[in-house]
PDB file of N, CA and C in Angstrom:
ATOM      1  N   UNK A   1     102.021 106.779 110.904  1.00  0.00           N
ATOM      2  CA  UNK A   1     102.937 106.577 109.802  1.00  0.00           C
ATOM      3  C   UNK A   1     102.568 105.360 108.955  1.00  0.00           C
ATOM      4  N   UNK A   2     101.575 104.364 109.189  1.00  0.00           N
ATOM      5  CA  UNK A   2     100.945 103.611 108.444  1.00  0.00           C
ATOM      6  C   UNK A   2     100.363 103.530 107.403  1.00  0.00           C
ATOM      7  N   UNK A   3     100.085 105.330 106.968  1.00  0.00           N
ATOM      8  CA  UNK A   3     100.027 105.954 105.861  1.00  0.00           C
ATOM      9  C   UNK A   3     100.471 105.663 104.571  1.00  0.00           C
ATOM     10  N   UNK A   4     102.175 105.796 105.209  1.00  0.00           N
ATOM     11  CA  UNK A   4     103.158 106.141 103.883  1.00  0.00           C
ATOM     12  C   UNK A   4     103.603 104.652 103.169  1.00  0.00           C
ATOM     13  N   UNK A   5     103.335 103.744 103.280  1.00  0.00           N
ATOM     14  CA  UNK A   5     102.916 102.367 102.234  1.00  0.00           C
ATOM     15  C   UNK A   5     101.841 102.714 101.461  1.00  0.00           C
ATOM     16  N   UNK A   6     100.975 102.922 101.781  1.00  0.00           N
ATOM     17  CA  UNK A   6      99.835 103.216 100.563  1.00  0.00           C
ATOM     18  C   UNK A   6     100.151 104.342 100.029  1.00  0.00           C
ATOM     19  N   UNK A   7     100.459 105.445 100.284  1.00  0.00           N
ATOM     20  CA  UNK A   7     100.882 106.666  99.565  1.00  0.00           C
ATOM     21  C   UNK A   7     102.419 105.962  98.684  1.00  0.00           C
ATOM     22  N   UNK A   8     103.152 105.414  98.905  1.00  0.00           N
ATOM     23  CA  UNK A   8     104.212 105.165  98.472  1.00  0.00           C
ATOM     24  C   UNK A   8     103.441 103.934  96.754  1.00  0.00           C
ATOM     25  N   UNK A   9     102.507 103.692  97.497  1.00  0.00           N
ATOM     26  CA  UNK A   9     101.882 102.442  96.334  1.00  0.00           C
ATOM     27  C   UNK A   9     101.393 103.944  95.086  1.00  0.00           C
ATOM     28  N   UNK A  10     100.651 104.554  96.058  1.00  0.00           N
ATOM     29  CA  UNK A  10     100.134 105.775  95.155  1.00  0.00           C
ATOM     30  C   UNK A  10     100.549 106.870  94.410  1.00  0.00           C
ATOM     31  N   UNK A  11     102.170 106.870  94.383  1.00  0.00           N
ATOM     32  CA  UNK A  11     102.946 107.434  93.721  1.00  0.00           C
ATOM     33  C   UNK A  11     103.444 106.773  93.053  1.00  0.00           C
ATOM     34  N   UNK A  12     103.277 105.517  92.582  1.00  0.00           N
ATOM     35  CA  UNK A  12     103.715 104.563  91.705  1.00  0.00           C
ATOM     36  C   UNK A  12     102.967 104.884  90.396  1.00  0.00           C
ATOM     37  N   UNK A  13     103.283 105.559  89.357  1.00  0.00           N
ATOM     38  CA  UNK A  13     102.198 105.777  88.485  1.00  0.00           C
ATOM     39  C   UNK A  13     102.956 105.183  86.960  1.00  0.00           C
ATOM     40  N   UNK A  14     102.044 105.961  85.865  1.00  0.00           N
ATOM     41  CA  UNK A  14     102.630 105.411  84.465  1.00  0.00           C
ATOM     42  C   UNK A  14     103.609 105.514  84.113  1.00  0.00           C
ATOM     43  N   UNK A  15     104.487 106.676  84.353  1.00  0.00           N
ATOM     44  CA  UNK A  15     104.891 107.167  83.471  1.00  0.00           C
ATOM     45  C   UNK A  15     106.907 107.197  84.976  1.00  0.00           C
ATOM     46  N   UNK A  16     107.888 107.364  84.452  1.00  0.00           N
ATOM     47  CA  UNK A  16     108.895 107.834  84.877  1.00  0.00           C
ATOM     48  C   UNK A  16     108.897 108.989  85.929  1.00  0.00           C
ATOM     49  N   UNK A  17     108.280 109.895  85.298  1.00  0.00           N
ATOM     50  CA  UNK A  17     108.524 111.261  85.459  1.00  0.00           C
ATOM     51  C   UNK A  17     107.458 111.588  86.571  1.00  0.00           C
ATOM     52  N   UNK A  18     106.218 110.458  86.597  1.00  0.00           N
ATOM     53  CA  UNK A  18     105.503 110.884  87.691  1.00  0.00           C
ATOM     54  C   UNK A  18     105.772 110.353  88.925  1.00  0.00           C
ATOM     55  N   UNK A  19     106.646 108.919  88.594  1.00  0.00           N
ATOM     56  CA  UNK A  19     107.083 108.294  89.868  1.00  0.00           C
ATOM     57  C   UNK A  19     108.149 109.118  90.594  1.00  0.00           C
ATOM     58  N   UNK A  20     109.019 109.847  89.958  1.00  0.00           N
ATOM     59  CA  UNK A  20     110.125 110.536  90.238  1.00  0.00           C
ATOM     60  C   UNK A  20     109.987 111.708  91.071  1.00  0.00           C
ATOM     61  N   UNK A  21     108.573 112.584  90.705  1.00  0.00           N
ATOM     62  CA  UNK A  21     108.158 113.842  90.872  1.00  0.00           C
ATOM     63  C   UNK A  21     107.527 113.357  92.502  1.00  0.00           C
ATOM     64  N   UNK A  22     106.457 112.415  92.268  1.00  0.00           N
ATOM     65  CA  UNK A  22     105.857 111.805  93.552  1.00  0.00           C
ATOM     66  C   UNK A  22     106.813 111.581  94.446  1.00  0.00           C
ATOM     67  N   UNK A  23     107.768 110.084  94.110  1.00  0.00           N
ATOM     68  CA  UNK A  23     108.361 109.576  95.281  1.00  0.00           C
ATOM     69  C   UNK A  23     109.150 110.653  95.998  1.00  0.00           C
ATOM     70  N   UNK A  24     109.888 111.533  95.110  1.00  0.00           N
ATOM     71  CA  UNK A  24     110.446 112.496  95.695  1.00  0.00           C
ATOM     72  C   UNK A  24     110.184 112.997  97.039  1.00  0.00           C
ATOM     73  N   UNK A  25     108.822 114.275  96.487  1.00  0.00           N
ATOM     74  CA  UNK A  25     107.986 115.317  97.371  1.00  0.00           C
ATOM     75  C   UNK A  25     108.009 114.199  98.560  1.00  0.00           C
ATOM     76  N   UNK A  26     107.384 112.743  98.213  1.00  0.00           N
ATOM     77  CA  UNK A  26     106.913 111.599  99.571  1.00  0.00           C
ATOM     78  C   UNK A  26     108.452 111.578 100.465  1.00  0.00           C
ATOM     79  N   UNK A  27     109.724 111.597  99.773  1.00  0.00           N
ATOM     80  CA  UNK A  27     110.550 110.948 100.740  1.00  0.00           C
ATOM     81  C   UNK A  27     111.315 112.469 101.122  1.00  0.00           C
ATOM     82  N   UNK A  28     110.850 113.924 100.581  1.00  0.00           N
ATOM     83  CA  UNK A  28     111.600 114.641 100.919  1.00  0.00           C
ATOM     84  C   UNK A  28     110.646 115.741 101.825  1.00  0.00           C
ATOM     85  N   UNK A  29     109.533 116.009 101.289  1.00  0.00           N
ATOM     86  CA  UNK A  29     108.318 116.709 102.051  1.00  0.00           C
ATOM     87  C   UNK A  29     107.363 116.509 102.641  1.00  0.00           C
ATOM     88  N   UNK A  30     106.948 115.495 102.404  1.00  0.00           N
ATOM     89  CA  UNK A  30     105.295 114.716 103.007  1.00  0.00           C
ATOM     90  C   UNK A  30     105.554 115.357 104.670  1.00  0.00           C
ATOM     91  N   UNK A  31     106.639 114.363 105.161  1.00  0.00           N
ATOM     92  CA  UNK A  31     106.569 114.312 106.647  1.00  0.00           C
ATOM     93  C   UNK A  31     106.490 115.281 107.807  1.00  0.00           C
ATOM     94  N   UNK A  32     107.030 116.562 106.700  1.00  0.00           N
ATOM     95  CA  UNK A  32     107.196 117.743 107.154  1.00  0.00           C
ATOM     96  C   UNK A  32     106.430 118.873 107.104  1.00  0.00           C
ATOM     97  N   UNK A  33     105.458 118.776 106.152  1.00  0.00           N
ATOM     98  CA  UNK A  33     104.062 119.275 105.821  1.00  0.00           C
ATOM     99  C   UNK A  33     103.403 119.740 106.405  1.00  0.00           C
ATOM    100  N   UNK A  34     102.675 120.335 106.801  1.00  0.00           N
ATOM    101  CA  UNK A  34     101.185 120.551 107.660  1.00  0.00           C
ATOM    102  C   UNK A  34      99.804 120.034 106.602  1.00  0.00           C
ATOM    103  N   UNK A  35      99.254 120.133 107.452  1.00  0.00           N
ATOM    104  CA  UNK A  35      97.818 119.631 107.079  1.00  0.00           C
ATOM    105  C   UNK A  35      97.542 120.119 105.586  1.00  0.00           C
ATOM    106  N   UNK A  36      97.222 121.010 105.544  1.00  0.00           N
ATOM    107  CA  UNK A  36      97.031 122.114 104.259  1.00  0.00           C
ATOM    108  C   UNK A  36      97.345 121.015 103.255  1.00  0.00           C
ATOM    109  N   UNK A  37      99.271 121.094 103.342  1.00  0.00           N
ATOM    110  CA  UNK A  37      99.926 120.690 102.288  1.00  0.00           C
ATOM    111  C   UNK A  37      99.629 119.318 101.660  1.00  0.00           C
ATOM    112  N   UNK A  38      99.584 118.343 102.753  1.00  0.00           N
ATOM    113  CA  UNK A  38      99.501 117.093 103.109  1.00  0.00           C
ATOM    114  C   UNK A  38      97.910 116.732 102.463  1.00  0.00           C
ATOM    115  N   UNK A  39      96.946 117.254 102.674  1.00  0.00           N
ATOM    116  CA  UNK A  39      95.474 117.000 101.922  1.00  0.00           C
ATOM    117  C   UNK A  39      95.791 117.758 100.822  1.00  0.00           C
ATOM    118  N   UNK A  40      96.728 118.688  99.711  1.00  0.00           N
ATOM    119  CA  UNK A  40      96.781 118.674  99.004  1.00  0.00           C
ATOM    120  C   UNK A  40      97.705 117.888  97.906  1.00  0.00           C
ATOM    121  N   UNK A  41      98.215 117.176  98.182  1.00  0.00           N
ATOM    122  CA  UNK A  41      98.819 116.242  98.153  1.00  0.00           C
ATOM    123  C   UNK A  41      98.092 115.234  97.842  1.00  0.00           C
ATOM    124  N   UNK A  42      97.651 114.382  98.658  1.00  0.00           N
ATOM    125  CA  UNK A  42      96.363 113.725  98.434  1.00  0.00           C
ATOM    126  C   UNK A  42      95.428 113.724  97.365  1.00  0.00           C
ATOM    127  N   UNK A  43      95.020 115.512  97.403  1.00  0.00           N
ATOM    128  CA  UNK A  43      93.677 115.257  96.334  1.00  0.00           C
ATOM    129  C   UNK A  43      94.752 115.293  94.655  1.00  0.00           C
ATOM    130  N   UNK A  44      95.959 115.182  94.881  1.00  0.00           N
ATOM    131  CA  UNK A  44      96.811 115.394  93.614  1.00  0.00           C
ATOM    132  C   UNK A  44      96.865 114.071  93.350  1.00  0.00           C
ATOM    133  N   UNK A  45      97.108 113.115  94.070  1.00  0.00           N
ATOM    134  CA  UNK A  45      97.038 111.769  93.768  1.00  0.00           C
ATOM    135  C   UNK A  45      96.019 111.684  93.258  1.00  0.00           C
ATOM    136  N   UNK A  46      94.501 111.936  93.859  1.00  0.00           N
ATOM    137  CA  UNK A  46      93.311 111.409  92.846  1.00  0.00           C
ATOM    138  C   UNK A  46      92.966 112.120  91.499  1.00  0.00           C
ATOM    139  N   UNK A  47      94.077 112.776  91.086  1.00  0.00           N
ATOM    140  CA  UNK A  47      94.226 113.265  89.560  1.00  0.00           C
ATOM    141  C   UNK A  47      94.390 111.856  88.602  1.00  0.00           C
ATOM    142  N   UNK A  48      94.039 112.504  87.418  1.00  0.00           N
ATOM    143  CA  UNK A  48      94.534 111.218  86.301  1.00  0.00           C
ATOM    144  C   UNK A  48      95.600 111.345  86.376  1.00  0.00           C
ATOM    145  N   UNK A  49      96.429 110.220  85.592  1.00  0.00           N
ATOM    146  CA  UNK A  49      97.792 110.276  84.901  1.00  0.00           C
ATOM    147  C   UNK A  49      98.388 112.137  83.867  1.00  0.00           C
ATOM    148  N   UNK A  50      97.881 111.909  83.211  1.00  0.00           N
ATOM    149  CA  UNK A  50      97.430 112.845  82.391  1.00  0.00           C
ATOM    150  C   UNK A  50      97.607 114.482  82.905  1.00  0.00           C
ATOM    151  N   UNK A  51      96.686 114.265  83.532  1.00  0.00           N
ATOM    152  CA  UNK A  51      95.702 115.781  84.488  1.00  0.00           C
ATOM    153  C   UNK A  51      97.008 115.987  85.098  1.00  0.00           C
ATOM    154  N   UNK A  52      97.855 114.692  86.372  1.00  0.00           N
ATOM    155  CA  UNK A  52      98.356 115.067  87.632  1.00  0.00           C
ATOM    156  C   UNK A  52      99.917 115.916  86.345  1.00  0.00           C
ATOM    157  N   UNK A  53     100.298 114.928  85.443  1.00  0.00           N
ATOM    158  CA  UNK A  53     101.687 115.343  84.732  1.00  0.00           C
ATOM    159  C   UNK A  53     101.259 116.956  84.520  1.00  0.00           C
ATOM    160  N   UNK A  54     100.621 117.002  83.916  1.00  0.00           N
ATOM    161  CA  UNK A  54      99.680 118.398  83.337  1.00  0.00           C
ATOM    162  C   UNK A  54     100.369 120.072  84.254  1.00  0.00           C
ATOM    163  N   UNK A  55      99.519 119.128  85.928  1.00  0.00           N
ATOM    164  CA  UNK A  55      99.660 120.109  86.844  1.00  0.00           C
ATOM    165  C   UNK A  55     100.562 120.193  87.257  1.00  0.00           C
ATOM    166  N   UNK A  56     101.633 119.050  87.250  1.00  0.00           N
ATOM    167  CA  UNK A  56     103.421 119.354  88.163  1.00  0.00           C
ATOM    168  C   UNK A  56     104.144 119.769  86.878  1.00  0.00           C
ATOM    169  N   UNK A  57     103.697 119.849  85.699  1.00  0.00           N
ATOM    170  CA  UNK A  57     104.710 120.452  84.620  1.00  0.00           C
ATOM    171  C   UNK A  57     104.289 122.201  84.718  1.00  0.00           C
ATOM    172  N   UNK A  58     103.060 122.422  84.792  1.00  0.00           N
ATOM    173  CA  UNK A  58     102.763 123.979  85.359  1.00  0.00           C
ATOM    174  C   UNK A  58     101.566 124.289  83.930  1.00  0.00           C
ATOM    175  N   UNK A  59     101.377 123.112  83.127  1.00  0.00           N
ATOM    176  CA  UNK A  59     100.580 123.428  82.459  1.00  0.00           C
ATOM    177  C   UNK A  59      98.834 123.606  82.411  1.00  0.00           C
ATOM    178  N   UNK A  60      98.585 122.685  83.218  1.00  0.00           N
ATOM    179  CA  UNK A  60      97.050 122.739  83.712  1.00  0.00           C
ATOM    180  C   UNK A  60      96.600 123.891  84.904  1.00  0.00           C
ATOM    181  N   UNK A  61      97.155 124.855  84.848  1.00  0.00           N
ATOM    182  CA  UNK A  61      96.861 125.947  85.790  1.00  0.00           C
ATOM    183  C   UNK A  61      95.677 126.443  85.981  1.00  0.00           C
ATOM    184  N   UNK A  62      95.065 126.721  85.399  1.00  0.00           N
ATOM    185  CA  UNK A  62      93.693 126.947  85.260  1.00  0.00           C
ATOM    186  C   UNK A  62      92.809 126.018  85.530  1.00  0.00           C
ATOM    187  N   UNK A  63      93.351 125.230  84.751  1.00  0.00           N
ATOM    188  CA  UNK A  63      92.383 123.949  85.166  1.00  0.00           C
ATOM    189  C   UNK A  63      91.732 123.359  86.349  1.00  0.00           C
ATOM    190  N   UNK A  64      93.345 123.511  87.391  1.00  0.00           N
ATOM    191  CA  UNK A  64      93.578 123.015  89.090  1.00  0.00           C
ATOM    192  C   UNK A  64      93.976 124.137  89.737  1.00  0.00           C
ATOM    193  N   UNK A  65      93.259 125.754  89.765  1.00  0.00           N
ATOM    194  CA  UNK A  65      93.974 126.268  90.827  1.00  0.00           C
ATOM    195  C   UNK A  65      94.017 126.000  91.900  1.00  0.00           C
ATOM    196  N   UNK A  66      93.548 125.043  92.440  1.00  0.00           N
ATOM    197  CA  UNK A  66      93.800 124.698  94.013  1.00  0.00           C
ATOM    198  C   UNK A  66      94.901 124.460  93.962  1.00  0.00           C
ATOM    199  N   UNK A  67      95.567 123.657  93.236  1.00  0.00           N
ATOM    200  CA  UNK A  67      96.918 123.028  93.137  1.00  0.00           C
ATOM    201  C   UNK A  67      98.478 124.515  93.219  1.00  0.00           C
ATOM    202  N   UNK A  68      98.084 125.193  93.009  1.00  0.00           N
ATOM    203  CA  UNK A  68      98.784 126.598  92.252  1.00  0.00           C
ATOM    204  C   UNK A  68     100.271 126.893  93.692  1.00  0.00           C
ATOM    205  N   UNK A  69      99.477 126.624  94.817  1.00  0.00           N
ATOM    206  CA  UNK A  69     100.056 127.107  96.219  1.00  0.00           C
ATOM    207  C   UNK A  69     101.162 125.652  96.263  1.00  0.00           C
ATOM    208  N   UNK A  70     101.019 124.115  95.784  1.00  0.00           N
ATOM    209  CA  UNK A  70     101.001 123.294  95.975  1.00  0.00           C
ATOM    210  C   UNK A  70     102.452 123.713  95.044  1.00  0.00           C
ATOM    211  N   UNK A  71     102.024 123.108  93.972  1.00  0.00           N
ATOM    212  CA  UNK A  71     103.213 123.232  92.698  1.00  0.00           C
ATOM    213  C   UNK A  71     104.076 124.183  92.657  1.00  0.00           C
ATOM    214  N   UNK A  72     103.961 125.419  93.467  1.00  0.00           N
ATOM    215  CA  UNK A  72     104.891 126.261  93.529  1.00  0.00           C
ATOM    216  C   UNK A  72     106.283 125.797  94.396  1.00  0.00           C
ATOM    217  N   UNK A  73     105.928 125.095  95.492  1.00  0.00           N
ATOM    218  CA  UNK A  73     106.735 124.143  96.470  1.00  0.00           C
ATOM    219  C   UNK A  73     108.142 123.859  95.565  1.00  0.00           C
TER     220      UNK A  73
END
């Protein structure tokens, strides 16, 4: 669980709407996750600002289908 400080730093982003969307999923789903979910998660953090809003608004679909199984959540 030494994890969720740095993930908690890593959902700290530009904008309102990404801190909101992040901290959320972190304080309502992370823990409960399986693997799958949990490394996708992850590689969503190493999105831009930009890119990550993009993909949790449902607009970059194409762009990130890996993400597709993720964002449906």
């Amino acid at each position: 669980m030494d994890q969720l400080p740095k993930l908690r730093w890593q959902c700290r982003r530009g904008t309102k709407e990404l801190d909101l969307l992040l901290q959320h999923y972190l304080a309502t789903g992370y823990l409960s996750a399986d693997a799958e979910e949990k490394a996708l998660f992850l590689a969503l953090l190493e999105l831009e600002d930009d890119d990550l809003l993009g993909v949790l608004m449902g607009q970059l679909r194409l762009k990130y289908p890996q993400f597709t199984p993720f964002i449906q959540l």
